[in-house]
Structure formats: C-alpha cells, structure tokens
PDB file of N, CA and C in Angstrom:
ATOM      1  N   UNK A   1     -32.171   3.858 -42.030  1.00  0.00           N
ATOM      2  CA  UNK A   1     -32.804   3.620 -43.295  1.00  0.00           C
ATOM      3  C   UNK A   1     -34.310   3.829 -43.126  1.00  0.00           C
ATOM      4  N   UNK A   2     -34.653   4.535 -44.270  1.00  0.00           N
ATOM      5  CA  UNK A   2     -36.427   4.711 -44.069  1.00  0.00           C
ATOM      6  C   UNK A   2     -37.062   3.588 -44.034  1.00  0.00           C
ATOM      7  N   UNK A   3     -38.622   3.900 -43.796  1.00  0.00           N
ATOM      8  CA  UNK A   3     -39.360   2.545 -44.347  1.00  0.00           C
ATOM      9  C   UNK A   3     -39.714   1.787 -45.681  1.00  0.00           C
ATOM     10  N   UNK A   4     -39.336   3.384 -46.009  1.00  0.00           N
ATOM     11  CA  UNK A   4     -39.882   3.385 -47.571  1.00  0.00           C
ATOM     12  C   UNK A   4     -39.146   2.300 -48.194  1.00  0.00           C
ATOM     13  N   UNK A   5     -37.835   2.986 -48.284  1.00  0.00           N
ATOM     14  CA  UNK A   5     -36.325   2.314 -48.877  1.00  0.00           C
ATOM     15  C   UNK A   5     -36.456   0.896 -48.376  1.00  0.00           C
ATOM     16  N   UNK A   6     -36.746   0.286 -47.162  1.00  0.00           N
ATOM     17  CA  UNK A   6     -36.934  -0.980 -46.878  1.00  0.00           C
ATOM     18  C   UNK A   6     -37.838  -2.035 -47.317  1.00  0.00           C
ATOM     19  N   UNK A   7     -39.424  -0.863 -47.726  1.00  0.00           N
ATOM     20  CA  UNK A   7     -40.694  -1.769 -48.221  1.00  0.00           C
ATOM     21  C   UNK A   7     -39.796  -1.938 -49.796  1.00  0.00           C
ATOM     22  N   UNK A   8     -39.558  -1.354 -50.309  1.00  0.00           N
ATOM     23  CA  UNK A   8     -38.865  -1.258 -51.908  1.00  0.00           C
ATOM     24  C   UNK A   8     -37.846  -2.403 -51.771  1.00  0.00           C
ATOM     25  N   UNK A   9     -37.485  -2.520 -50.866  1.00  0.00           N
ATOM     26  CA  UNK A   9     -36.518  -4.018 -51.205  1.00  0.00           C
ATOM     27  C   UNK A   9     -36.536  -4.974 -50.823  1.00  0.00           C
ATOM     28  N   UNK A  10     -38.318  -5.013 -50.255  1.00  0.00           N
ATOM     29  CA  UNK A  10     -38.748  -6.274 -49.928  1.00  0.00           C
ATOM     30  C   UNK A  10     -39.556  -6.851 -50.900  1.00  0.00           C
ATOM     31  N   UNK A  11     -40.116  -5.858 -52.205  1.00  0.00           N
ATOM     32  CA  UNK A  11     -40.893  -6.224 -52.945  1.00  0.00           C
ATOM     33  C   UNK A  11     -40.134  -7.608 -54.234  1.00  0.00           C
ATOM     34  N   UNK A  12     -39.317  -7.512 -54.735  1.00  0.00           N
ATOM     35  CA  UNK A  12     -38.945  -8.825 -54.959  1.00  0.00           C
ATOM     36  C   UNK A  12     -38.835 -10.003 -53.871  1.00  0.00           C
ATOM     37  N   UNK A  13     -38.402 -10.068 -53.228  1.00  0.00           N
ATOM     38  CA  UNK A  13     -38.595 -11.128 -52.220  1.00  0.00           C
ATOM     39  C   UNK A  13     -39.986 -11.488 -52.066  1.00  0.00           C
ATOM     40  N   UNK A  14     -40.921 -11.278 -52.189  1.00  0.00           N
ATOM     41  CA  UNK A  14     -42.321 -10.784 -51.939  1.00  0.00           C
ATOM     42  C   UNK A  14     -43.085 -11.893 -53.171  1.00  0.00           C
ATOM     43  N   UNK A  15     -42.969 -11.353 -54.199  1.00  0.00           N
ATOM     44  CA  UNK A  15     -42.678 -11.843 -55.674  1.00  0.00           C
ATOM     45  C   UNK A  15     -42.289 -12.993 -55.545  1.00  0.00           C
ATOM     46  N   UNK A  16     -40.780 -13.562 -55.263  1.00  0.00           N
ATOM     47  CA  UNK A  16     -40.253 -14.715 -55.486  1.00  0.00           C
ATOM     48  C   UNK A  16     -40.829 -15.651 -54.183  1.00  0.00           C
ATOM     49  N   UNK A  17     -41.414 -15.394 -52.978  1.00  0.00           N
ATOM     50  CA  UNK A  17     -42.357 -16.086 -52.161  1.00  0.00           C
ATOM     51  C   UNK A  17     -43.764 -16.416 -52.701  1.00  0.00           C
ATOM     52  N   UNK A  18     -44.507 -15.503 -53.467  1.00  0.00           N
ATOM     53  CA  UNK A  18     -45.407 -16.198 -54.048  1.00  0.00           C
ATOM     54  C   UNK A  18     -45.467 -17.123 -54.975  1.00  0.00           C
ATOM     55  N   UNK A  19     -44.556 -16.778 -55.843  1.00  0.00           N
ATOM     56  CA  UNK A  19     -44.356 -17.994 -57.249  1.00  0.00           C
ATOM     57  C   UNK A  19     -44.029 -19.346 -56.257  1.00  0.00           C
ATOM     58  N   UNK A  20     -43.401 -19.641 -55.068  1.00  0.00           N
ATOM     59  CA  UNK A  20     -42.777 -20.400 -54.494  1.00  0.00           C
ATOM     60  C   UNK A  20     -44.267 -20.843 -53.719  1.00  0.00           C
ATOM     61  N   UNK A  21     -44.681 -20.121 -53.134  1.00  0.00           N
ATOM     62  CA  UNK A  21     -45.578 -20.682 -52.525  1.00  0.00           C
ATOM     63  C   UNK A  21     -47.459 -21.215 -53.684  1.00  0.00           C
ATOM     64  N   UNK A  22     -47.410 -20.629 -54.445  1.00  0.00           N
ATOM     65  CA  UNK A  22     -48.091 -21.335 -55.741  1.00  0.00           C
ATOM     66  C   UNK A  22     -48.113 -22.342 -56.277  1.00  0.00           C
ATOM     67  N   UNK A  23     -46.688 -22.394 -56.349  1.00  0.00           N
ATOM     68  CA  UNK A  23     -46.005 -23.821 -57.047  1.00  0.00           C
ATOM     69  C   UNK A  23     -46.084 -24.665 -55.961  1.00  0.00           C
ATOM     70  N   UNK A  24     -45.308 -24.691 -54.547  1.00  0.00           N
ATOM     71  CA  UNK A  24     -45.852 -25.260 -53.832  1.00  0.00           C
ATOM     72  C   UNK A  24     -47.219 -26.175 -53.582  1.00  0.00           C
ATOM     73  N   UNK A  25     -48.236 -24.948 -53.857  1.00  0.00           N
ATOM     74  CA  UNK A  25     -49.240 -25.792 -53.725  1.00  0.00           C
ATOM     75  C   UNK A  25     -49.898 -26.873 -54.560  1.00  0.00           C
ATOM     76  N   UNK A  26     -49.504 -26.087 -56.003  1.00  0.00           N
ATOM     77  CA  UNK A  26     -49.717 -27.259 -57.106  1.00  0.00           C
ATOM     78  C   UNK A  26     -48.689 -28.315 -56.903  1.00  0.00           C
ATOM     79  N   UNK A  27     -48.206 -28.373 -56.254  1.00  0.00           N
ATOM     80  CA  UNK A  27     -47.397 -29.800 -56.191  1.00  0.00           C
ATOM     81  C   UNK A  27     -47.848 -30.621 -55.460  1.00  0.00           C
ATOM     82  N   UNK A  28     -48.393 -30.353 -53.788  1.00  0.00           N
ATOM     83  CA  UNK A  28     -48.900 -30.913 -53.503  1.00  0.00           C
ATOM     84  C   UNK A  28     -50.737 -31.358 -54.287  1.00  0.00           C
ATOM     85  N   UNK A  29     -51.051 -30.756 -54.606  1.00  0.00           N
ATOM     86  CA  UNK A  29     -52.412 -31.332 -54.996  1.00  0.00           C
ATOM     87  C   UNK A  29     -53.194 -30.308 -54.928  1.00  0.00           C
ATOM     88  N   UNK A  30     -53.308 -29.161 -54.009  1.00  0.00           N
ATOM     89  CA  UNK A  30     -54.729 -28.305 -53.775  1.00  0.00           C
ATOM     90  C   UNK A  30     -55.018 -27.779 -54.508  1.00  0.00           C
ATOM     91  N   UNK A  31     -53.982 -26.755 -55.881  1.00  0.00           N
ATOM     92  CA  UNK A  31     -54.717 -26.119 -56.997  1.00  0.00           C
ATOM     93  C   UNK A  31     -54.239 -27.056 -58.062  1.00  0.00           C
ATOM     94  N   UNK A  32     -55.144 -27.102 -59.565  1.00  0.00           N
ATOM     95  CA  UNK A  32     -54.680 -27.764 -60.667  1.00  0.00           C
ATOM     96  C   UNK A  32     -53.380 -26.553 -61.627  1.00  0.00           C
ATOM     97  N   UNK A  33     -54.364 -25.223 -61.561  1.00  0.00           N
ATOM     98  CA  UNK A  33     -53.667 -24.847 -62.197  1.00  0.00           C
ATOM     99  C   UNK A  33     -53.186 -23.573 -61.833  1.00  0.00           C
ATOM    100  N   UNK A  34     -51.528 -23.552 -61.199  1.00  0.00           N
ATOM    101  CA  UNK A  34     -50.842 -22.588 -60.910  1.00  0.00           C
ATOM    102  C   UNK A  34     -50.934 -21.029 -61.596  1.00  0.00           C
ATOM    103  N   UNK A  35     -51.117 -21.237 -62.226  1.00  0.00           N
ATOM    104  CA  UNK A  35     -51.635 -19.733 -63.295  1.00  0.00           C
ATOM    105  C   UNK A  35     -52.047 -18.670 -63.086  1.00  0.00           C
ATOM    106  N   UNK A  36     -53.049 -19.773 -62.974  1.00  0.00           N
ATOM    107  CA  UNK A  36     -54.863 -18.951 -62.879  1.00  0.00           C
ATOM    108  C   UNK A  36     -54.858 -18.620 -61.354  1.00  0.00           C
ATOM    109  N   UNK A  37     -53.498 -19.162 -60.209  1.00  0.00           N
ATOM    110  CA  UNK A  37     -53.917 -18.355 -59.468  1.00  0.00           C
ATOM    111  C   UNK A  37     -52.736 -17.289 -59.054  1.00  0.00           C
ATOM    112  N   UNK A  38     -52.080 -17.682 -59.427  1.00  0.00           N
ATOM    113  CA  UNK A  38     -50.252 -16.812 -59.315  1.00  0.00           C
ATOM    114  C   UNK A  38     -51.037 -15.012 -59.902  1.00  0.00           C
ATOM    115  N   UNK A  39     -51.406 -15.169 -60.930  1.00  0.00           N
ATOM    116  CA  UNK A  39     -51.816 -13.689 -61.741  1.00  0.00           C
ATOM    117  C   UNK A  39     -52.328 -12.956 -60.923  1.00  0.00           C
ATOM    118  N   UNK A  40     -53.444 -13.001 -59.979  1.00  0.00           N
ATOM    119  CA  UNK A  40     -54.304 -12.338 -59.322  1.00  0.00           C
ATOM    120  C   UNK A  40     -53.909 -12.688 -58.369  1.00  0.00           C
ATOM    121  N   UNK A  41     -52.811 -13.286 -57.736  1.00  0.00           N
ATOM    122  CA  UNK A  41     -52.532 -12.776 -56.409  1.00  0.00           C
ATOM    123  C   UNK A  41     -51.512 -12.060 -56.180  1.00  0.00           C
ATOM    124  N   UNK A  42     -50.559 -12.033 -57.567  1.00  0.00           N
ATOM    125  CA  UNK A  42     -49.389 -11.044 -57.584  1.00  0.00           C
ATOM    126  C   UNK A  42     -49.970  -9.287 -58.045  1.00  0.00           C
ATOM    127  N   UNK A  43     -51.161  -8.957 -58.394  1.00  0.00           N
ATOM    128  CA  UNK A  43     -51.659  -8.180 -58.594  1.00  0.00           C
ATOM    129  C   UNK A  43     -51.988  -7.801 -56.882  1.00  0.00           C
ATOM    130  N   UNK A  44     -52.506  -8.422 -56.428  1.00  0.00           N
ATOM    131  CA  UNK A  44     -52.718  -8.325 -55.032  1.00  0.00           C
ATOM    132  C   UNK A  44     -51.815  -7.741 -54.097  1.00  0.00           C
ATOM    133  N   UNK A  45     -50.474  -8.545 -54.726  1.00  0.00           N
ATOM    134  CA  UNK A  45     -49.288  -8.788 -53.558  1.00  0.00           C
ATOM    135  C   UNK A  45     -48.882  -7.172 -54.293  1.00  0.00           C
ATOM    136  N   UNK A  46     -48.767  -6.875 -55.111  1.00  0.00           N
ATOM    137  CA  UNK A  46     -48.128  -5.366 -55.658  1.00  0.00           C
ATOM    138  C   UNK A  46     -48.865  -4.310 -55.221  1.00  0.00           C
ATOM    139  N   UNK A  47     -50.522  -4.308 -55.483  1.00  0.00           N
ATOM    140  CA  UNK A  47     -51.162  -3.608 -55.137  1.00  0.00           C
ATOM    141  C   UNK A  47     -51.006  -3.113 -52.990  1.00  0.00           C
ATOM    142  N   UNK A  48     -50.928  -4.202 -52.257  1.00  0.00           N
ATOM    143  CA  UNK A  48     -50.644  -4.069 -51.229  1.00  0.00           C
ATOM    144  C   UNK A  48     -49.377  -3.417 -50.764  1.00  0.00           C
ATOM    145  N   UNK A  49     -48.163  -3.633 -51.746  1.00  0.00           N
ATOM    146  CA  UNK A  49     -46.985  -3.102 -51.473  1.00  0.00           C
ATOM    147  C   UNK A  49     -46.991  -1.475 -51.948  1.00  0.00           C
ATOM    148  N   UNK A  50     -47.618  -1.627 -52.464  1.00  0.00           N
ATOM    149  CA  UNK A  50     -47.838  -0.048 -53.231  1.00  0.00           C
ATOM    150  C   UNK A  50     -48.360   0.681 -52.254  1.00  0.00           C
ATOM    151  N   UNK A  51     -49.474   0.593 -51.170  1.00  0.00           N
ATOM    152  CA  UNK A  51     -50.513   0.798 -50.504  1.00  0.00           C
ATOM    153  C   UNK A  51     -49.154   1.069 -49.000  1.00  0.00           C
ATOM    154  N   UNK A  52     -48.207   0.151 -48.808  1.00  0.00           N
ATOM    155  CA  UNK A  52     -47.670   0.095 -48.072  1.00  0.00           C
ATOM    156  C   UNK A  52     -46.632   1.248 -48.583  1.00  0.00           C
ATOM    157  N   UNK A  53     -45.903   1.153 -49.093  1.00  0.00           N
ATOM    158  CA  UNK A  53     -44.849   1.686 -49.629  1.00  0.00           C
ATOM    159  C   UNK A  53     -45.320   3.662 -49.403  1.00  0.00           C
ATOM    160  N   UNK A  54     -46.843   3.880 -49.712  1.00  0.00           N
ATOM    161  CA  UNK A  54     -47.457   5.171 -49.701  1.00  0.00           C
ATOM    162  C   UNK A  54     -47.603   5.529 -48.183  1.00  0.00           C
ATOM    163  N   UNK A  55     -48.073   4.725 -47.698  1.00  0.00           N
ATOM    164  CA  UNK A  55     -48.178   5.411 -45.976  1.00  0.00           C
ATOM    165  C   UNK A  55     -46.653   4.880 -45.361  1.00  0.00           C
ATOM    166  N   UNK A  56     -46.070   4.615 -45.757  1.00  0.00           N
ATOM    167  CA  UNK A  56     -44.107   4.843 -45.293  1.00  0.00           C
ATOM    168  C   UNK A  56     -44.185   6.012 -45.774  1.00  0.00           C
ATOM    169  N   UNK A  57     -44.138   6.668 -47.048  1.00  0.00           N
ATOM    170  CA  UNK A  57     -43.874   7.976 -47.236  1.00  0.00           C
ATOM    171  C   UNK A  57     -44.645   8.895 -46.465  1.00  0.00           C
ATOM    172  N   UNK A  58     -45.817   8.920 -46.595  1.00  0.00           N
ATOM    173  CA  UNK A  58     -46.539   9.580 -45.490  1.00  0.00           C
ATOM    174  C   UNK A  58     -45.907   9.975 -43.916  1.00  0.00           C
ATOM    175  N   UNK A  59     -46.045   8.633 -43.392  1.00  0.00           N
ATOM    176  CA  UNK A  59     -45.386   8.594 -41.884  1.00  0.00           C
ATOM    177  C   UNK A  59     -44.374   9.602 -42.065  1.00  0.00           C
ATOM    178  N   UNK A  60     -43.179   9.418 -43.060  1.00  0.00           N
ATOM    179  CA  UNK A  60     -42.226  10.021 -42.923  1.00  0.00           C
ATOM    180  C   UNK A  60     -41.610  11.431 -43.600  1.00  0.00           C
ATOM    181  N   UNK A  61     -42.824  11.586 -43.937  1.00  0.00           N
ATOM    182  CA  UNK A  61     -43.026  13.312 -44.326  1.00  0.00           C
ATOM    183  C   UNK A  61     -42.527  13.506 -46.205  1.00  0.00           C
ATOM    184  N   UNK A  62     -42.728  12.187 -47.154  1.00  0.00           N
ATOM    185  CA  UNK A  62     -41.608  12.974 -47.903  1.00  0.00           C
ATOM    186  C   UNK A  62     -40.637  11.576 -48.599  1.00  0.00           C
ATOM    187  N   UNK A  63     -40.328  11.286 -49.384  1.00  0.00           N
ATOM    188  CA  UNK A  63     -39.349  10.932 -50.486  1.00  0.00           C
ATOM    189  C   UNK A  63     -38.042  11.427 -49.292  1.00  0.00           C
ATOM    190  N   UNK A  64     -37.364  10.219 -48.989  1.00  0.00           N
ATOM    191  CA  UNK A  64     -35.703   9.968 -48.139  1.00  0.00           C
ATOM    192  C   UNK A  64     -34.973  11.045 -48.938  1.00  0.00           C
ATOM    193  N   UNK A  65     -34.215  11.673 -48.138  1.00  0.00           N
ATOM    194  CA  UNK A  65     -33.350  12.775 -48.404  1.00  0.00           C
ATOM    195  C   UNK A  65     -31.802  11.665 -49.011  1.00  0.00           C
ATOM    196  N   UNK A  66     -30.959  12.227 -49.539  1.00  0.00           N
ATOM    197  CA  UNK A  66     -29.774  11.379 -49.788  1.00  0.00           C
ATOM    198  C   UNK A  66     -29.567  10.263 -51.005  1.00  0.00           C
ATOM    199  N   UNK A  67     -28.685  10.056 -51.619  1.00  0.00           N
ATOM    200  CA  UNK A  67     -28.410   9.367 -52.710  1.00  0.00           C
ATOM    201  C   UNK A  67     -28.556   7.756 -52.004  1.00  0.00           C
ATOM    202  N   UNK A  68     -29.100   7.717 -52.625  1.00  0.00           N
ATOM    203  CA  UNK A  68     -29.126   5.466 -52.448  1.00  0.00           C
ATOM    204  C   UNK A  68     -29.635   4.882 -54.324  1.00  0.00           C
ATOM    205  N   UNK A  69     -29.904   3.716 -54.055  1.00  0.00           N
ATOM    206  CA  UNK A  69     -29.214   3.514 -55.564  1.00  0.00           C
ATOM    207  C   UNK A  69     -31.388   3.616 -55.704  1.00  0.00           C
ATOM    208  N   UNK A  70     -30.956   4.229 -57.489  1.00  0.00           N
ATOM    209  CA  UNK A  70     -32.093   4.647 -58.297  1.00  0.00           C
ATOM    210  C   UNK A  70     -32.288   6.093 -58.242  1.00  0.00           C
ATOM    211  N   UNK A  71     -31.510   6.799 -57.060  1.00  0.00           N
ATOM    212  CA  UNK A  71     -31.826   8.148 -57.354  1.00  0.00           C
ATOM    213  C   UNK A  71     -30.361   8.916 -57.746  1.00  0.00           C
ATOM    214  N   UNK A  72     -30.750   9.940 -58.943  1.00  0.00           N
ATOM    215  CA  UNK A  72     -29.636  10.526 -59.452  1.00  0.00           C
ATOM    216  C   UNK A  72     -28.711  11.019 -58.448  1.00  0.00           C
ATOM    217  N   UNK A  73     -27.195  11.602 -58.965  1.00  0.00           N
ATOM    218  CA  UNK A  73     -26.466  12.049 -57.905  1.00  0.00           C
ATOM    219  C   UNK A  73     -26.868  13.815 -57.699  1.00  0.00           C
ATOM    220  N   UNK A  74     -27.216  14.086 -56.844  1.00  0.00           N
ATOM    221  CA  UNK A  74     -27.570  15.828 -56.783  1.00  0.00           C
ATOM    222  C   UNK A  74     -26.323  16.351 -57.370  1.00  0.00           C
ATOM    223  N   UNK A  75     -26.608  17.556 -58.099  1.00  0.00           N
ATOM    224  CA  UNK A  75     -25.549  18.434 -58.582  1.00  0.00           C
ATOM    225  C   UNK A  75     -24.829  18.463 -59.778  1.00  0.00           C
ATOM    226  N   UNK A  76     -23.926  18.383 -59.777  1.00  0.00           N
ATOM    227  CA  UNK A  76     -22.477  18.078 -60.715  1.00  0.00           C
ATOM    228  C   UNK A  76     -21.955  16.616 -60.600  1.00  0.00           C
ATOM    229  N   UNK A  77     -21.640  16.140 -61.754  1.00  0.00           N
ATOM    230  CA  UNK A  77     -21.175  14.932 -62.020  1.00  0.00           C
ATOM    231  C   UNK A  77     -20.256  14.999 -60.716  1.00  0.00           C
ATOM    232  N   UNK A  78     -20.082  13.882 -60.708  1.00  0.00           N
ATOM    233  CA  UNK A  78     -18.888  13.629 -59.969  1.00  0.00           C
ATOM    234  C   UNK A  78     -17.699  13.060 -60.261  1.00  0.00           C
ATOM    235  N   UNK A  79     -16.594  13.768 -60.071  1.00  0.00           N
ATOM    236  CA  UNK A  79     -15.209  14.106 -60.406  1.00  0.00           C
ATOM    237  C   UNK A  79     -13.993  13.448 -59.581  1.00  0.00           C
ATOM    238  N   UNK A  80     -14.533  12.951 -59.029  1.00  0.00           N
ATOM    239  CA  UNK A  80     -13.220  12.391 -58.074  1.00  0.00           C
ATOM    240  C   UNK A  80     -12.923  13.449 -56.889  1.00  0.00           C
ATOM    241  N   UNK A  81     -12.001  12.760 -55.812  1.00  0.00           N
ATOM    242  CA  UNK A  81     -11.236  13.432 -54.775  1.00  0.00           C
ATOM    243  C   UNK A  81     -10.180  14.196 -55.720  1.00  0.00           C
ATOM    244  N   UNK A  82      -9.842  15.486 -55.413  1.00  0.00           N
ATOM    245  CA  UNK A  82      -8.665  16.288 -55.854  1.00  0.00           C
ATOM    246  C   UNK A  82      -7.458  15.695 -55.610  1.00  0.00           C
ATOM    247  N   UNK A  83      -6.395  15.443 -56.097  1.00  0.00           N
ATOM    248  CA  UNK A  83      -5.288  15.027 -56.078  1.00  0.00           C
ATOM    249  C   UNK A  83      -4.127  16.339 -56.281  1.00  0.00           C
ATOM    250  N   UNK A  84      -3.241  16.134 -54.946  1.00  0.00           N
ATOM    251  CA  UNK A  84      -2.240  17.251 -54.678  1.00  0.00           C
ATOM    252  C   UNK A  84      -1.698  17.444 -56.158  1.00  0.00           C
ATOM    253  N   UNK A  85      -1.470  18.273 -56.749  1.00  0.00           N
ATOM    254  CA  UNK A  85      -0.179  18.364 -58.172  1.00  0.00           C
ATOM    255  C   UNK A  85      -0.722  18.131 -59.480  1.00  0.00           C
ATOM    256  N   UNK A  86      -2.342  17.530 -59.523  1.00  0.00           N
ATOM    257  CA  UNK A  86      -2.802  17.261 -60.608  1.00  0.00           C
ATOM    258  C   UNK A  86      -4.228  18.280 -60.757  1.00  0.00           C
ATOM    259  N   UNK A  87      -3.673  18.741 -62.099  1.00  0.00           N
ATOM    260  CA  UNK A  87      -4.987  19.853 -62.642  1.00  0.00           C
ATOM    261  C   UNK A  87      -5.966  18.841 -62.910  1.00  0.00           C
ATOM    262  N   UNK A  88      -7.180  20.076 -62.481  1.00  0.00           N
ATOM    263  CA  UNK A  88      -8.554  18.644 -62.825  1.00  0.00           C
ATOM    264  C   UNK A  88      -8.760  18.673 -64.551  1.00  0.00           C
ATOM    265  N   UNK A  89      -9.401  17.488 -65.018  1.00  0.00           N
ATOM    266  CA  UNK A  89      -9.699  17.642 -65.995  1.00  0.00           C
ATOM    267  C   UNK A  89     -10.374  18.632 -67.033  1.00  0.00           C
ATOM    268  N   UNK A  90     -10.029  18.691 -68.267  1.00  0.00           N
ATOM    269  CA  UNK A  90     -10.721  20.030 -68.350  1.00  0.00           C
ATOM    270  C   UNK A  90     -11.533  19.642 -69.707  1.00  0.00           C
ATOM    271  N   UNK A  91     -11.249  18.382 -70.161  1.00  0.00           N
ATOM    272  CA  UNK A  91     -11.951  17.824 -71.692  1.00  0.00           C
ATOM    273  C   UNK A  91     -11.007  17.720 -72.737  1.00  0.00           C
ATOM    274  N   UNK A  92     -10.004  19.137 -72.402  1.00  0.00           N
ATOM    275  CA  UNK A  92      -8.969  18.835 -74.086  1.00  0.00           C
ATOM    276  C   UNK A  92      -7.856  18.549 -73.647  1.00  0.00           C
ATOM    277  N   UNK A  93      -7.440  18.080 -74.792  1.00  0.00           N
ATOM    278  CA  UNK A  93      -5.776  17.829 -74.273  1.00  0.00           C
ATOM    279  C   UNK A  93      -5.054  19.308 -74.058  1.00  0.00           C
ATOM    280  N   UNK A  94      -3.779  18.316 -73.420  1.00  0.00           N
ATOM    281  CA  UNK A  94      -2.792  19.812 -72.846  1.00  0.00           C
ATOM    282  C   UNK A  94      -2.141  19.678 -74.361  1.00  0.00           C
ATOM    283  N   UNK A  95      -1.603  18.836 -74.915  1.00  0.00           N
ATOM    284  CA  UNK A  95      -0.797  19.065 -75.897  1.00  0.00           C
ATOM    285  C   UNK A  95      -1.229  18.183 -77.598  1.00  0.00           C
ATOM    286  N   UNK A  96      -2.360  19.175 -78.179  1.00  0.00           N
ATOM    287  CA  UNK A  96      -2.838  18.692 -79.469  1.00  0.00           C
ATOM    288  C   UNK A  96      -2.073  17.831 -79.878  1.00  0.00           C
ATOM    289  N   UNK A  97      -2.338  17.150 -80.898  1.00  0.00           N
ATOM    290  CA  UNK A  97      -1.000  16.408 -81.945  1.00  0.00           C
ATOM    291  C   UNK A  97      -1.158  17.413 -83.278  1.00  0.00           C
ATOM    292  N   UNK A  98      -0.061  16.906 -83.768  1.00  0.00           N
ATOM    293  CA  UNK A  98       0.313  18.339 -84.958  1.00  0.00           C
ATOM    294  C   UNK A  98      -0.292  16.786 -86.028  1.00  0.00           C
ATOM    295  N   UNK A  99      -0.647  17.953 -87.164  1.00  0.00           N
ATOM    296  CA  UNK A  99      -1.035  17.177 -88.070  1.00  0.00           C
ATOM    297  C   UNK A  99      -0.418  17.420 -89.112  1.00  0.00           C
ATOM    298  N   UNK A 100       0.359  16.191 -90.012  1.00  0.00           N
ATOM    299  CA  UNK A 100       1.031  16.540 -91.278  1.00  0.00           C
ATOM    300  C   UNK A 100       0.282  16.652 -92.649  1.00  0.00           C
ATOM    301  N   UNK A 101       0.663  17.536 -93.306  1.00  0.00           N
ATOM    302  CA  UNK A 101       0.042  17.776 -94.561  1.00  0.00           C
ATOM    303  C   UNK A 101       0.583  17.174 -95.346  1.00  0.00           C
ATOM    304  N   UNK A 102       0.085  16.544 -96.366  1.00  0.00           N
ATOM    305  CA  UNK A 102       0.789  15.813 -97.573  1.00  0.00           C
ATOM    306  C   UNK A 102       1.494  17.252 -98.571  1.00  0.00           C
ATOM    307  N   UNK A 103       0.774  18.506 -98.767  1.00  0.00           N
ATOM    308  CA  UNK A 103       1.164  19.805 -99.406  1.00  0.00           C
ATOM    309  C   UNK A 103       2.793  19.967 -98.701  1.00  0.00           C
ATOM    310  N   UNK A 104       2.687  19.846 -97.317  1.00  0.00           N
ATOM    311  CA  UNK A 104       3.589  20.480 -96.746  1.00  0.00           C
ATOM    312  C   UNK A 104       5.333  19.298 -97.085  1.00  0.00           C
ATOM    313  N   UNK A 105       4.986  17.960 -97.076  1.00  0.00           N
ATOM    314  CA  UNK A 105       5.618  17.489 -97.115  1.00  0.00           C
ATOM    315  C   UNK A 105       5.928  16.556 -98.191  1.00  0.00           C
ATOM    316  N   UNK A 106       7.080  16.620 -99.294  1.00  0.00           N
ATOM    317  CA  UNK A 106       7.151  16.056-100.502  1.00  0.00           C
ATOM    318  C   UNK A 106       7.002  14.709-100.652  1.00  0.00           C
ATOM    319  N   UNK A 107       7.184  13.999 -99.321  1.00  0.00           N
ATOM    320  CA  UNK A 107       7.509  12.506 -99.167  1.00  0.00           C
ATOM    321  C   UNK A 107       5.697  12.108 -98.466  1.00  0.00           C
ATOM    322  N   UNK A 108       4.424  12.630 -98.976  1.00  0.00           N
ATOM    323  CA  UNK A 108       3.501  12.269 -97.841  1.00  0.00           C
ATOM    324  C   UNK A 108       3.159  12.759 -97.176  1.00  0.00           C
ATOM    325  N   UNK A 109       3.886  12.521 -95.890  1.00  0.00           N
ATOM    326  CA  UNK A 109       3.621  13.566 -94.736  1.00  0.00           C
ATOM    327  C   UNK A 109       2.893  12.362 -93.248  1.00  0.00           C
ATOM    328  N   UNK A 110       3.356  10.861 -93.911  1.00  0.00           N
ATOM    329  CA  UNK A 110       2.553   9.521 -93.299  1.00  0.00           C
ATOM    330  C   UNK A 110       3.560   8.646 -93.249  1.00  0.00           C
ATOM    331  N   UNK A 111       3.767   8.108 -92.142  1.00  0.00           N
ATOM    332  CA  UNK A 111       4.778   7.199 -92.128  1.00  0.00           C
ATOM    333  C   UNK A 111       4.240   5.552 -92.129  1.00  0.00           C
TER     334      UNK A 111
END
C-alpha cells in the first residue's frame, strides 16, 4: 500500500483525535472555550495532512496505480465472470411480450 493511500486514511482519525483532545482539555480546566480553539487547529491539522499527503505523492512518483475505493473502475463496466452456457447480457429481452389490441380483439384484448 502507498503512502499516499495510508496518509488519506489517517486523516479522519486525525480529526476525531483533535475534537477529543480539545474537549479534553476543556474539561479539565486549561481552555474556557473549546471552539475558539478546535477551528484553527483543525485548519492546521488539514493543512499539514495536505502538505503530507503531497510529498507521499512526490516520493512515489505519481497518483497509486490500481482501483482502491474512490477511484473509478478503468475501462468497461464491469460484467461479471462469464458463465459456461449463459449468453452475456445484451439489454433486450430474448423474447418481447406480444401486445393485445383492443381493434384486434372483440372481447378487449385485457384480461
């Protein structure tokens, strides 16, 4: 796994340690008001992950090769494994339904 992919899924955790450690402190006594300091240090804490997150890509030449979750699937939808005896899908049916005409039929044509 890259670094990249790893700094990216540390950044909530990251997040939910500061609110924790904020609150923390307003509980014990040292800040009055959790707020005023949670805002500007989660600006901090993002800005640093961002900073981090850029020299992982760097180091590693480049955006991770390979599907992991957030990046589309390359190519063509994906269709399933082929199954011996079964045609792949193709969108229409194999066998329309017939449609009755009320013209065609004296009684309706609706059951």
């Amino acid at each position: 796994m890259s670094r990249y992919i790893m700094i990216r899924r540390l950044r909530f955790p990251a997040i939910l340690l500061l609110i924790g450690a904020t609150w923390l402190l307003h509980t014990t006594g040292l800040i009055n008001h959790p707020w005023h300091w949670f805002w500007p240090l989660l600006l901090i804490l993002l800005g640093v992950i961002m900073l981090a997150e850029r020299a992982a890509l760097a180091a590693d030449g480049g955006y991770p090769v390979g599907p992991y979750a957030g990046q589309p699937y390359p190519g063509q939808p994906y269709q399933g494994p082929p199954v011996a005896g079964v045609p792949p899908y193709s969108g229409q049916p194999e066998n329309p339904a017939t449609t009755q005409d009320s013209g065609k039929n004296p009684e309706g044509g609706q059951s």
